[in-house]
Protein backbone atom coordinates (compact mmCIF):
# COMPACT_ATOMS: atom_id res chain seq x y z
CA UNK A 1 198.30 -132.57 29.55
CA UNK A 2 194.70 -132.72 28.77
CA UNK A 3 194.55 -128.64 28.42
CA UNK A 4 197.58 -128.29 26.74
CA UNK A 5 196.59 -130.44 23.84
CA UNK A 6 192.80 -128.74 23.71
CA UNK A 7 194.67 -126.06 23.77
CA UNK A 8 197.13 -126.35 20.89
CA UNK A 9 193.84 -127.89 19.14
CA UNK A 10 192.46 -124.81 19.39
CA UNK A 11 194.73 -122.28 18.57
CA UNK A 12 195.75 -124.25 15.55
CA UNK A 13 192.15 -123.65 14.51
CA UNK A 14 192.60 -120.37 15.28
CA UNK A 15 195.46 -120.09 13.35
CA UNK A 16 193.79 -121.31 10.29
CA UNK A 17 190.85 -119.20 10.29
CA UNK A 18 193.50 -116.34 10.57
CA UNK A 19 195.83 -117.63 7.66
CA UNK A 20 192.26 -118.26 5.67
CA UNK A 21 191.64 -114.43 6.08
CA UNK A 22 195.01 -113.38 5.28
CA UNK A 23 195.04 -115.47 1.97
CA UNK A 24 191.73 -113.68 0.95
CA UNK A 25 192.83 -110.46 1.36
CA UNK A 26 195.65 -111.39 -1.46
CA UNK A 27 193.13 -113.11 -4.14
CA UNK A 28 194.40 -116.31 -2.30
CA UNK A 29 192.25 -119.47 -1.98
CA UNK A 30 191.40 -119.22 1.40
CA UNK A 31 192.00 -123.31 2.16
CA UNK A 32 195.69 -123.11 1.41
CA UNK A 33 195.45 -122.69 4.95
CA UNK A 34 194.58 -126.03 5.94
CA UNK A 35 197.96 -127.71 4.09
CA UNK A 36 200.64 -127.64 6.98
CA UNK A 37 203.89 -126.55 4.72
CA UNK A 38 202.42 -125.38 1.65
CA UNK A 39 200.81 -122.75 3.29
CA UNK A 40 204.11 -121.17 4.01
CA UNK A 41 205.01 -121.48 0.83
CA UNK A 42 201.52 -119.71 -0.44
CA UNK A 43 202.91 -116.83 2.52
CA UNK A 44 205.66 -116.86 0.80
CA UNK A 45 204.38 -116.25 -2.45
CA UNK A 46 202.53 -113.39 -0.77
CA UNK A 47 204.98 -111.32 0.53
CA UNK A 48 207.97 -111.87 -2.34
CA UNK A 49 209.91 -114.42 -0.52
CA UNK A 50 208.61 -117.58 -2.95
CA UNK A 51 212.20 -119.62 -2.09
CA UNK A 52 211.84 -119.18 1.70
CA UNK A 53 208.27 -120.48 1.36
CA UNK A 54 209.85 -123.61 -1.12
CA UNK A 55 212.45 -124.41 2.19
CA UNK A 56 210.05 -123.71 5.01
CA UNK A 57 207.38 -126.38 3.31
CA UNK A 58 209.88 -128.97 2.73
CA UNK A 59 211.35 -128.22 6.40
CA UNK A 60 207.69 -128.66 8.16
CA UNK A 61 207.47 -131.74 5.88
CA UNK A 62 211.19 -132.47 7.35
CA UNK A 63 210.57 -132.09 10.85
CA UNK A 64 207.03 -133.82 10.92
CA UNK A 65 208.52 -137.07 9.85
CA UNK A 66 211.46 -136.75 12.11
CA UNK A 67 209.00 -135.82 15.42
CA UNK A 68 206.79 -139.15 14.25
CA UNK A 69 210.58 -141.12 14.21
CA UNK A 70 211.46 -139.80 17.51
CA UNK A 71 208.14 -139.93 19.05
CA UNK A 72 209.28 -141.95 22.66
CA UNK A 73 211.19 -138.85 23.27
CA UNK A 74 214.21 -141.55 24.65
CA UNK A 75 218.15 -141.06 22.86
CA UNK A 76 219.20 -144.70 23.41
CA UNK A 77 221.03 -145.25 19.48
CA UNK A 78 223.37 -143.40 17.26
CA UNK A 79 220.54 -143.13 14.88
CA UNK A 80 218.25 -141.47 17.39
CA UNK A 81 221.37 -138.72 18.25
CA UNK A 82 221.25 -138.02 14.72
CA UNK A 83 217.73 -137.69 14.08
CA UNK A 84 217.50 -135.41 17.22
CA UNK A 85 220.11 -133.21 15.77
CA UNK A 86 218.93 -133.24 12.07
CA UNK A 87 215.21 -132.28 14.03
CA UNK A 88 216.24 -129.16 16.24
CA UNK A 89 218.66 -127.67 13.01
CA UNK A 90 215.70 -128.36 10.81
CA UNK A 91 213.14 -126.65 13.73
CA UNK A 92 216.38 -123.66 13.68
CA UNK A 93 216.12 -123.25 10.16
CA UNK A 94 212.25 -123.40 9.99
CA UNK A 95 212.07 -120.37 12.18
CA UNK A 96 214.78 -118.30 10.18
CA UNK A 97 212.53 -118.80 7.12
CA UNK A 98 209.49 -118.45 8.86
CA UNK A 99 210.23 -114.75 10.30
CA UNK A 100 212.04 -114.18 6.61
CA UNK A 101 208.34 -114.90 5.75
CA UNK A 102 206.66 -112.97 8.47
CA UNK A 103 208.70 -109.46 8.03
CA UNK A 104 207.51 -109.67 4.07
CA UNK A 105 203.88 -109.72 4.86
CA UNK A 106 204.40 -107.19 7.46
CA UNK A 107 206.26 -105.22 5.26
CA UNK A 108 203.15 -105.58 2.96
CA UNK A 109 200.71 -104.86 5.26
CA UNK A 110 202.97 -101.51 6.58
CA UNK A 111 203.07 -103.29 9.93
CA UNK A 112 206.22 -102.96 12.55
CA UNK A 113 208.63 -105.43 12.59
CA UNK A 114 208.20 -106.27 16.69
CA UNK A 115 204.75 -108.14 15.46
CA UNK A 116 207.15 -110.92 14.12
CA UNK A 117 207.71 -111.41 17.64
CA UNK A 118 204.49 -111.96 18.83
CA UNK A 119 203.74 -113.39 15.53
CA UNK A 120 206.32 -116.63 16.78
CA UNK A 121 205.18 -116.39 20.48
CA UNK A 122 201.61 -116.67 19.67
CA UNK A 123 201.32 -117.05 15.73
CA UNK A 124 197.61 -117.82 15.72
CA UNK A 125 196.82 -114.36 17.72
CA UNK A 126 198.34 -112.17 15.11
CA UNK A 127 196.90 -114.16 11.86
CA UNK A 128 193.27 -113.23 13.28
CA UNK A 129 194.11 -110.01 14.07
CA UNK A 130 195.39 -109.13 10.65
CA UNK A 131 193.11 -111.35 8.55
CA UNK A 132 189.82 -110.29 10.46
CA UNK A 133 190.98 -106.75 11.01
CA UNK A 134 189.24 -104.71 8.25
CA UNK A 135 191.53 -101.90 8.77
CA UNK A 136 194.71 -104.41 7.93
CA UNK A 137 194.98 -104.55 4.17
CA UNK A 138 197.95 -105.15 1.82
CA UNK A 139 198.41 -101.58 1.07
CA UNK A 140 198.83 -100.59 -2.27
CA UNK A 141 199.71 -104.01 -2.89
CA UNK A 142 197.95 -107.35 -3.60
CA UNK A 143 198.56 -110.36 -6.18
CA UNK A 144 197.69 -110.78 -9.08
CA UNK A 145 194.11 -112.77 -9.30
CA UNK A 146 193.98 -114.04 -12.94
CA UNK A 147 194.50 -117.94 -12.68
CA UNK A 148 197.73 -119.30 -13.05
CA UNK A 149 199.50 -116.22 -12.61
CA UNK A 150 201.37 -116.28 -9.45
CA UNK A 151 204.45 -114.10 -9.09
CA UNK A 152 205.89 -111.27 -7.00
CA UNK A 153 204.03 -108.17 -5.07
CA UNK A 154 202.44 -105.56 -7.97
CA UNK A 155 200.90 -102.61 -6.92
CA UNK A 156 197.16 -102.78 -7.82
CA UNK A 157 195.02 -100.74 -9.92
CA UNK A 158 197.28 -98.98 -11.64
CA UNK A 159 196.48 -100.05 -15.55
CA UNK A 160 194.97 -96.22 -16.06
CA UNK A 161 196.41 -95.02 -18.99
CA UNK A 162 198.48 -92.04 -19.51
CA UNK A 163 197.41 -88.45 -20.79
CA UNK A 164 197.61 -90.43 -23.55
CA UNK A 165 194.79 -91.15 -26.11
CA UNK A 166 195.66 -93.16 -29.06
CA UNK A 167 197.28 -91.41 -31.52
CA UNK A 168 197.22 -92.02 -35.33
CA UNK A 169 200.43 -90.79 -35.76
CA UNK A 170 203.44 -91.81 -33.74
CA UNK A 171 204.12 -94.56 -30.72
CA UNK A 172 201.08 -95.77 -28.54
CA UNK A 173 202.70 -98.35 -25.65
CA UNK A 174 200.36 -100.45 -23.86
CA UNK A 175 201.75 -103.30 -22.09
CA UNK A 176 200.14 -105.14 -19.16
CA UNK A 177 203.18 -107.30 -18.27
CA UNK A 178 206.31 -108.31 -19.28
CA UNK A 179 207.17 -111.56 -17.80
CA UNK A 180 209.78 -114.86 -17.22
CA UNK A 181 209.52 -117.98 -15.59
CA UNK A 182 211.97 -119.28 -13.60
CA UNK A 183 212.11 -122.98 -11.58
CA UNK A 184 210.22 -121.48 -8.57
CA UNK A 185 207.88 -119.15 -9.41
CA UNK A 186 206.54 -116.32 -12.39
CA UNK A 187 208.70 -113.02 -12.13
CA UNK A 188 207.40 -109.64 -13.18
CA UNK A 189 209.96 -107.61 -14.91
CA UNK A 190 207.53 -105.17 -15.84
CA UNK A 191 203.76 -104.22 -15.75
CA UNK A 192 201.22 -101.94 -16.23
CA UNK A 193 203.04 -99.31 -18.39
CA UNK A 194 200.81 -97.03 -20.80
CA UNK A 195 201.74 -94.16 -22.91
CA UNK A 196 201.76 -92.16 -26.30
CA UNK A 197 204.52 -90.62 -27.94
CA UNK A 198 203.76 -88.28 -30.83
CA UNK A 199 206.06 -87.82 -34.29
CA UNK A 200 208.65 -85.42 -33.82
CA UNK A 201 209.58 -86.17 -29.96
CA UNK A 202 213.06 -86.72 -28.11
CA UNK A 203 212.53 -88.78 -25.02
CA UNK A 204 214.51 -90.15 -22.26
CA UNK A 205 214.29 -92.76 -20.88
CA UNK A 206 215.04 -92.77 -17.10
CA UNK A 207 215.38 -95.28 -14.23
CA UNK A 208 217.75 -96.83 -11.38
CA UNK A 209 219.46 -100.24 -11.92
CA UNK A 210 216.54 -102.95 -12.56
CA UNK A 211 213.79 -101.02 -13.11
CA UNK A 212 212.76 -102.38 -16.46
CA UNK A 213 214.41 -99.75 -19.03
CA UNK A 214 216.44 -102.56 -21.18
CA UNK A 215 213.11 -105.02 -20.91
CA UNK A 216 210.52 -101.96 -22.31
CA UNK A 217 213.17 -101.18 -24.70
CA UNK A 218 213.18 -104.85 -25.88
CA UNK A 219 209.01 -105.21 -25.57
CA UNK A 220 208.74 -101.76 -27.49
CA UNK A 221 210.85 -103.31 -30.36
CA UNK A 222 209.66 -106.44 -30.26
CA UNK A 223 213.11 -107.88 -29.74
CA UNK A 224 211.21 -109.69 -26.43
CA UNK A 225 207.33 -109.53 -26.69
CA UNK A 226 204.94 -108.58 -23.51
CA UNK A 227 201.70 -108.92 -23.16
CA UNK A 228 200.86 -105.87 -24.34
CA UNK A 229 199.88 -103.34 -27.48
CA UNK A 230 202.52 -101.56 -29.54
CA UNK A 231 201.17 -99.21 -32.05
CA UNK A 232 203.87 -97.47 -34.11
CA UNK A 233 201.80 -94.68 -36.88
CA UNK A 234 198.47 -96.95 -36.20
CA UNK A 235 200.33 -100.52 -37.30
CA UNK A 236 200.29 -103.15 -34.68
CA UNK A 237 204.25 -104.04 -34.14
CA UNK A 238 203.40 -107.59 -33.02
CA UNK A 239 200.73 -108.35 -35.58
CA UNK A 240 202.56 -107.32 -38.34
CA UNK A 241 206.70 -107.62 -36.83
CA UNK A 242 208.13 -108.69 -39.94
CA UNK A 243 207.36 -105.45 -41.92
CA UNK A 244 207.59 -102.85 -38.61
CA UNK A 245 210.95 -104.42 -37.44
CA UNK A 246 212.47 -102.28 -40.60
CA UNK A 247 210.91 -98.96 -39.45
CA UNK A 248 212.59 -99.33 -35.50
CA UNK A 249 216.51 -98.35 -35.60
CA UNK A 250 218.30 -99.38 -32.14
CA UNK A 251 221.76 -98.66 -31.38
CA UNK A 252 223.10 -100.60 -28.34
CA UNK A 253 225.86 -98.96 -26.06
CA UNK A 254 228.48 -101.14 -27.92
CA UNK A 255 229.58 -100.00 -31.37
CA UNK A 256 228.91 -102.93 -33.60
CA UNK A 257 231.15 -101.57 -36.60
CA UNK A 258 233.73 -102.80 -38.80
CA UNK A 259 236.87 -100.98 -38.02
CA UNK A 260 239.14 -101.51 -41.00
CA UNK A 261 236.00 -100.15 -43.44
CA UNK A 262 236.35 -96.34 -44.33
CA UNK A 263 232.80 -94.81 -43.07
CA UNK A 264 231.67 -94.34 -46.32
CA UNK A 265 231.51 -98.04 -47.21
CA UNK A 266 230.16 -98.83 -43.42
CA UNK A 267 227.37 -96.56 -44.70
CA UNK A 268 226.85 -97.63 -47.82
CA UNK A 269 227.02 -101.33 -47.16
CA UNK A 270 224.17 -100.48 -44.34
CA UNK A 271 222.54 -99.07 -47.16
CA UNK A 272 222.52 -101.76 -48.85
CA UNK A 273 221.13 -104.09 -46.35
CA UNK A 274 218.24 -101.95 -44.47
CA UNK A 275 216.89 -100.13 -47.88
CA UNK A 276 214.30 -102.14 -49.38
CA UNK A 277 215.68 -103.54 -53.04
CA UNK A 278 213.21 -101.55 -54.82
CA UNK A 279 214.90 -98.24 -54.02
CA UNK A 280 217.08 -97.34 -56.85
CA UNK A 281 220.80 -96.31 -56.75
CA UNK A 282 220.51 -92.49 -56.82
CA UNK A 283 217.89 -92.49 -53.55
CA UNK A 284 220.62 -94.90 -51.98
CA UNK A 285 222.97 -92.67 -52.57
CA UNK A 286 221.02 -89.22 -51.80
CA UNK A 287 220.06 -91.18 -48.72
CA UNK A 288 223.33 -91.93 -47.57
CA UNK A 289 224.48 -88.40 -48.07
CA UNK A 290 221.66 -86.61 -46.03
CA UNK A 291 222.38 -89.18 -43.55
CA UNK A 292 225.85 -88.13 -42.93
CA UNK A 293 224.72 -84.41 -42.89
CA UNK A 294 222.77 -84.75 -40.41
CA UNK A 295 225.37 -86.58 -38.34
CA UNK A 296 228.36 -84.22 -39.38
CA UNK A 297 229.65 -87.25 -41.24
CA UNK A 298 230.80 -85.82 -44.25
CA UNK A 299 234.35 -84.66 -43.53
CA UNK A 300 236.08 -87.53 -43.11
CA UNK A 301 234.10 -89.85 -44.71
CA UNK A 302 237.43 -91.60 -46.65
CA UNK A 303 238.81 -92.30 -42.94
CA UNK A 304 239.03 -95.34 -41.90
CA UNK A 305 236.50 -96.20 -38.98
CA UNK A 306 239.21 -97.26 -36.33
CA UNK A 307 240.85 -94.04 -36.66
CA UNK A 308 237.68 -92.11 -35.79
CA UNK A 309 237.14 -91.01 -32.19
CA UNK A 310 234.80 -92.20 -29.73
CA UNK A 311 232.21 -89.75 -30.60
CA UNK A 312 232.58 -89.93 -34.38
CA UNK A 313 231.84 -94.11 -34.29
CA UNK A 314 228.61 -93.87 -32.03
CA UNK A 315 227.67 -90.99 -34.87
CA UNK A 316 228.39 -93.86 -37.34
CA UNK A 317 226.85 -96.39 -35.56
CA UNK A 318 223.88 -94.06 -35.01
CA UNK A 319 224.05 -93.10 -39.31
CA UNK A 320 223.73 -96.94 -39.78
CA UNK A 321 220.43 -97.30 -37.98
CA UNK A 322 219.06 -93.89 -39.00
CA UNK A 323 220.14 -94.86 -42.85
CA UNK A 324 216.73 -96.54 -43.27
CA UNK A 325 215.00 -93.38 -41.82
CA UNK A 326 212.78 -95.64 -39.19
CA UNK A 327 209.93 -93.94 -37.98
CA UNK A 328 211.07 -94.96 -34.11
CA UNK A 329 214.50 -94.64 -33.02
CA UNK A 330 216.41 -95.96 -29.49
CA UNK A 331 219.77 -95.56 -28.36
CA UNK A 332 220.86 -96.97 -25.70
CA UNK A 333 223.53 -94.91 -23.65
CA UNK A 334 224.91 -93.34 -26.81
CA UNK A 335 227.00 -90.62 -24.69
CA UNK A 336 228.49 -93.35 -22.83
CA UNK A 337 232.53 -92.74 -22.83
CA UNK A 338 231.79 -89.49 -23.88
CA UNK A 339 232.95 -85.78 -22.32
CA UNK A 340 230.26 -82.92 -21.80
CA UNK A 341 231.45 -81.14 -25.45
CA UNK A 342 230.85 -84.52 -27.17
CA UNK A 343 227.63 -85.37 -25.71
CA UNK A 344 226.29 -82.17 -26.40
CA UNK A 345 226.80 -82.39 -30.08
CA UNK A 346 225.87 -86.10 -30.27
CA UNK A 347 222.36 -84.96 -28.38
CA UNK A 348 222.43 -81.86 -30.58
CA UNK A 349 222.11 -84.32 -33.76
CA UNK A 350 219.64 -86.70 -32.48
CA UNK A 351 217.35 -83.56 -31.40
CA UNK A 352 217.95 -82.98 -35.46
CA UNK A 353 216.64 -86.40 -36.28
CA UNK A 354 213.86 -85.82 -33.84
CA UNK A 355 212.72 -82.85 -35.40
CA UNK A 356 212.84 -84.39 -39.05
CA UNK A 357 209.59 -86.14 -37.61
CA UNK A 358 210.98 -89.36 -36.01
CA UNK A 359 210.52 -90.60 -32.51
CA UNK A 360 213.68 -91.00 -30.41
CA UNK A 361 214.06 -92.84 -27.22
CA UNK A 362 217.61 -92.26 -25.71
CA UNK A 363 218.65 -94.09 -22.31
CA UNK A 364 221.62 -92.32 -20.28
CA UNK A 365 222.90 -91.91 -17.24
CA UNK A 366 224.32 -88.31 -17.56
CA UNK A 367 220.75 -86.75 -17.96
CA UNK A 368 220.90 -82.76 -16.92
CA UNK A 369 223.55 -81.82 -19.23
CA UNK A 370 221.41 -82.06 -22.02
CA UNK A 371 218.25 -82.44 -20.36
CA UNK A 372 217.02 -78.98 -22.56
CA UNK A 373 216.86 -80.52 -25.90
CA UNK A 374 214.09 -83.48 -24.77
CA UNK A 375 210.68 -83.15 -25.23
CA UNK A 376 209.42 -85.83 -23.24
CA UNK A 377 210.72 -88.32 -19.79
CA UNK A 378 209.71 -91.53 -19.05
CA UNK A 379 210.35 -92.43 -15.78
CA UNK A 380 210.33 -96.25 -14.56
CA UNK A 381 210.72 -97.93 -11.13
CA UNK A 382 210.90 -100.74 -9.39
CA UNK A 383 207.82 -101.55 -6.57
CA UNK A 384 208.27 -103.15 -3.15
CA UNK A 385 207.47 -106.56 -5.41
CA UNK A 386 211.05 -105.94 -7.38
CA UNK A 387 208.63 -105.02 -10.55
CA UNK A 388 209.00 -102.34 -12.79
CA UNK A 389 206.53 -99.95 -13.17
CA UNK A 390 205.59 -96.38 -14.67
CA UNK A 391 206.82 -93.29 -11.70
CA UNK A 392 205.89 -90.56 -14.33
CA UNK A 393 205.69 -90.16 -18.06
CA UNK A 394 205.26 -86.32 -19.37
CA UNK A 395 207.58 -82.91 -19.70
CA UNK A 396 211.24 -83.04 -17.68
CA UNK A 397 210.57 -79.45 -16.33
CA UNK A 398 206.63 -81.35 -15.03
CA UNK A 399 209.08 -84.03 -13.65
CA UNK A 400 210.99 -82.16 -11.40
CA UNK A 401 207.80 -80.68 -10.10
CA UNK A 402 206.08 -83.61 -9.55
CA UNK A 403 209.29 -85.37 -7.76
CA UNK A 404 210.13 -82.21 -5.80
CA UNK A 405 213.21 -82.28 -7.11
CA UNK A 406 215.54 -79.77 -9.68
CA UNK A 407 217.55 -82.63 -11.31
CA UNK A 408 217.10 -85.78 -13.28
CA UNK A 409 219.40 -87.50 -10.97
CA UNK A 410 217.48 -86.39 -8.04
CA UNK A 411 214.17 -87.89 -9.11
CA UNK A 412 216.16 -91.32 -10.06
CA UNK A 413 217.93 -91.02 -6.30
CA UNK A 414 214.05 -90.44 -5.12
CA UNK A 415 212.99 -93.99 -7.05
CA UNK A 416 215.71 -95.74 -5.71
CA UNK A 417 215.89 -98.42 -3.18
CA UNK A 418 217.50 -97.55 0.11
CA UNK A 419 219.69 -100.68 -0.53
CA UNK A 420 221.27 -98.25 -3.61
CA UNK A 421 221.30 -95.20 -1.95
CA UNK A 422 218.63 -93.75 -2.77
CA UNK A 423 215.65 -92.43 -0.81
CA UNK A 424 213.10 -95.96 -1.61
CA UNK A 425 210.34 -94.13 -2.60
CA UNK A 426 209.02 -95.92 -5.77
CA UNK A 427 206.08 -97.13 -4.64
CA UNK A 428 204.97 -93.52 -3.34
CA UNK A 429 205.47 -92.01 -6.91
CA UNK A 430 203.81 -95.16 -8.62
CA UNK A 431 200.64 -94.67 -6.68
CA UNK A 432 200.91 -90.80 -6.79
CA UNK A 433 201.75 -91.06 -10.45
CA UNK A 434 199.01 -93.58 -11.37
CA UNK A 435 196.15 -91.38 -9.37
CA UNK A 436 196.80 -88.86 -10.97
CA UNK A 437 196.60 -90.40 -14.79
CA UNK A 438 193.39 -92.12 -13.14
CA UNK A 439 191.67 -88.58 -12.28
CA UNK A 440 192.92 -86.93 -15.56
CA UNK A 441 191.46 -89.86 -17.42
CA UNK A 442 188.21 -89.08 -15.14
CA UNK A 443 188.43 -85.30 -15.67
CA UNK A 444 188.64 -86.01 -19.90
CA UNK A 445 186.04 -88.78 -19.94
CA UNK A 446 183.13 -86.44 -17.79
């Protein structure tokens, strides 16, 4: 008895130093180890699994007070049954959380899943072993350090910017997060995304489900602020939203029109709303005309709205963004519903409003088939943290070579997690993507 109780003294010591080590190598304070339950939750918080750290510290809690109630080890009373039962489902539970726990930070530390095994059989032999081991580090990965901002798994390092300098004239993006709080913890919908966007240029904007393309749309806007640095022609979005909010058009995949309205009201009622009030009558109306030439608006114009076909209302609800000629412009999935012929003229026209010196950012899921007419692809993804991060920002045909790939919808399939059929390798591309920014920077800078 007297060995097995130095013992457990000792490897629980053990166990510590090990969990101390571990914490440092994420930015963690090091004595979180000493707190029997919270420091599962602070594991937790490492490795992405912040609600199985919440249960496992309230089931330690749990299942120390019921081992001090049932201490004489003798079932003589109802009550006793019960707290003997409620103690080995709460010890069953622990452990399911526990290994939840385990697999993240071996998943974090790119180590094979057996050591969760010998992590449960002799915990305080595999927390040295990884904590002291120099060659164990959270590859790629590691928390963020600032104070008080705990959250999910983000790659590090990767806040290079783009082949980007700032540019006087046209979109500079600089956000360093783009995040929500929740009950439980700080989640990162997005981070670390830098790039430049010059006058002129049609981009897409491409990424699997969740990787951040509605919440950059929303920070580049301003609809949801980051923390971050929007520049649109050298003015400060943020700083000075009231005035810039006029010069960024965004058409959401639902037409927002009046249907009984011919589309020559629609447009000159938008016309009315979006032009400032010192621009006279004749402008208005020369305004709302080249509008509708551009968008191959003019026949028809008498026609009611709701008699118009699918392609014909996004091109209205397109002319009633455009009809304050905003410097940036974003469409989200405006071929959506759309055939091939359709999409191809609707692209057609916004590579026209492109080339009349405005910036256009166009989200959609049917890529190749116009993939010709952009300039520029942004390419977003979601880490091994569930964040959403820059994969690759620069030419499509440049895309394809840097994903290996000879379609749009192969370097999205690349991104992709396993879990949505795709080949789950974001963070590859991140870290390829982001050392290669870093040594271009390097190579511009010497």
């Amino acid at each position: 008895m007297l060995y097995t109780g130095l013992y457990n003294l000792i490897a629980e010591l053990l166990y510590i130093v090990g969990l101390w080590k571990i914490f440092r190598k994420f930015g963690q304070k090091g004595w979180y180890a000493l707190i029997p339950g919270y420091r599962y939750y602070r594991l937790g918080v490492c490795s992405g699994k912040d609600l199985d750290g919440i249960y496992c510290f309230i089931l330690e809690i749990g299942i120390r007070i019921l081992s001090f109630m049932s201490d004489d080890g003798d079932i003589r009373t109802a009550g006793q049954m019960a707290v003997a039962v409620l103690l080995m489902v709460g010890t069953i539970l622990m452990v399911v959380f526990e290994i939840r726990i385990i697999l993240g930070i071996l998943r974090v530390f790119k180590l094979p899943k057996i050591w969760a095994v010998v992590w449960e059989l002799l915990p305080w032999f595999v927390a040295l072993k990884i904590g002291l081991g120099k060659q164990y580090k959270p590859v790629g990965f590691a928390m963020l350090r600032e104070e008080g901002r705990e959250g999910g798994l983000v790659p590090a390092d990767l806040s290079a910017p783009v082949d980007n300098q700032a540019i006087e004239n046209g979109l500079v993006v600089s956000i360093k997060e783009r995040k929500v709080r929740d009950l439980t913890r700080t989640r990162y919908l997005l981070k670390d995304v830098h790039l430049s966007i010059p006058n002129g240029s049609l981009v897409l904007l491409l990424g699997g489900s969740g990787a951040g393309k509605t919440t950059l749309i929303s920070a580049i806007n301003g609809y949801e602020k980051a923390n971050a640095e929007i520049l649109l022609n050298g003015v400060n979005v943020y700083k000075h939203y009231n005035e810039m909010k006029h010069r960024i058009g965004f058409v959401p995949q639902q037409d927002l029109l009046r249907m009984n309205d011919t589309v020559q009201k629609t447009l000159n009622d938008a016309a009315l709303l979006r032009l400032p009030t010192r621009v006279d009558s004749k402008e208005k109306s020369e305004r709302i005309h080249s509008v509708m030439e551009v968008l191959g608006l003019t026949e028809g114009a008498d026609g009611l709205v709701s008699k118009k076909s699918g392609g014909q209302k996004k091109r209205i609800s397109i002319g009633v963004e455009l009809i304050s000629d905003p410097d940036l412009f974003i469409l989200d999935e405006p071929d959506s519903g759309l055939d091939g012929v359709l999409a191809r003229e609707l692209f057609e026209k916004l590579r026209g409003v492109a080339d009349g010196g405005n910036i256009v950012i166009v989200i959609t899921h049917t890529p190749d088939r116009v993939i010709d007419l952009f300039d520029k692809v942004i390419v977003l993804a979601k880490d091994s943290g569930k964040v959403g991060r820059l994969a690759y920002y620069g030419a499509p045909r440049d895309a394809m070579a840097f994903f290996e790939k000879d379609s749009m919808e192969g370097i999205v399939m690349a991104v992709n997690g396993k879990d949505e059929g795709g080949e789950g390798r974001a963070d590859e591309f991140i870290e390829k993507y982001a050392k290669m920014t870093t040594e271009k920077g390097a190579a511009v800078n010497g």
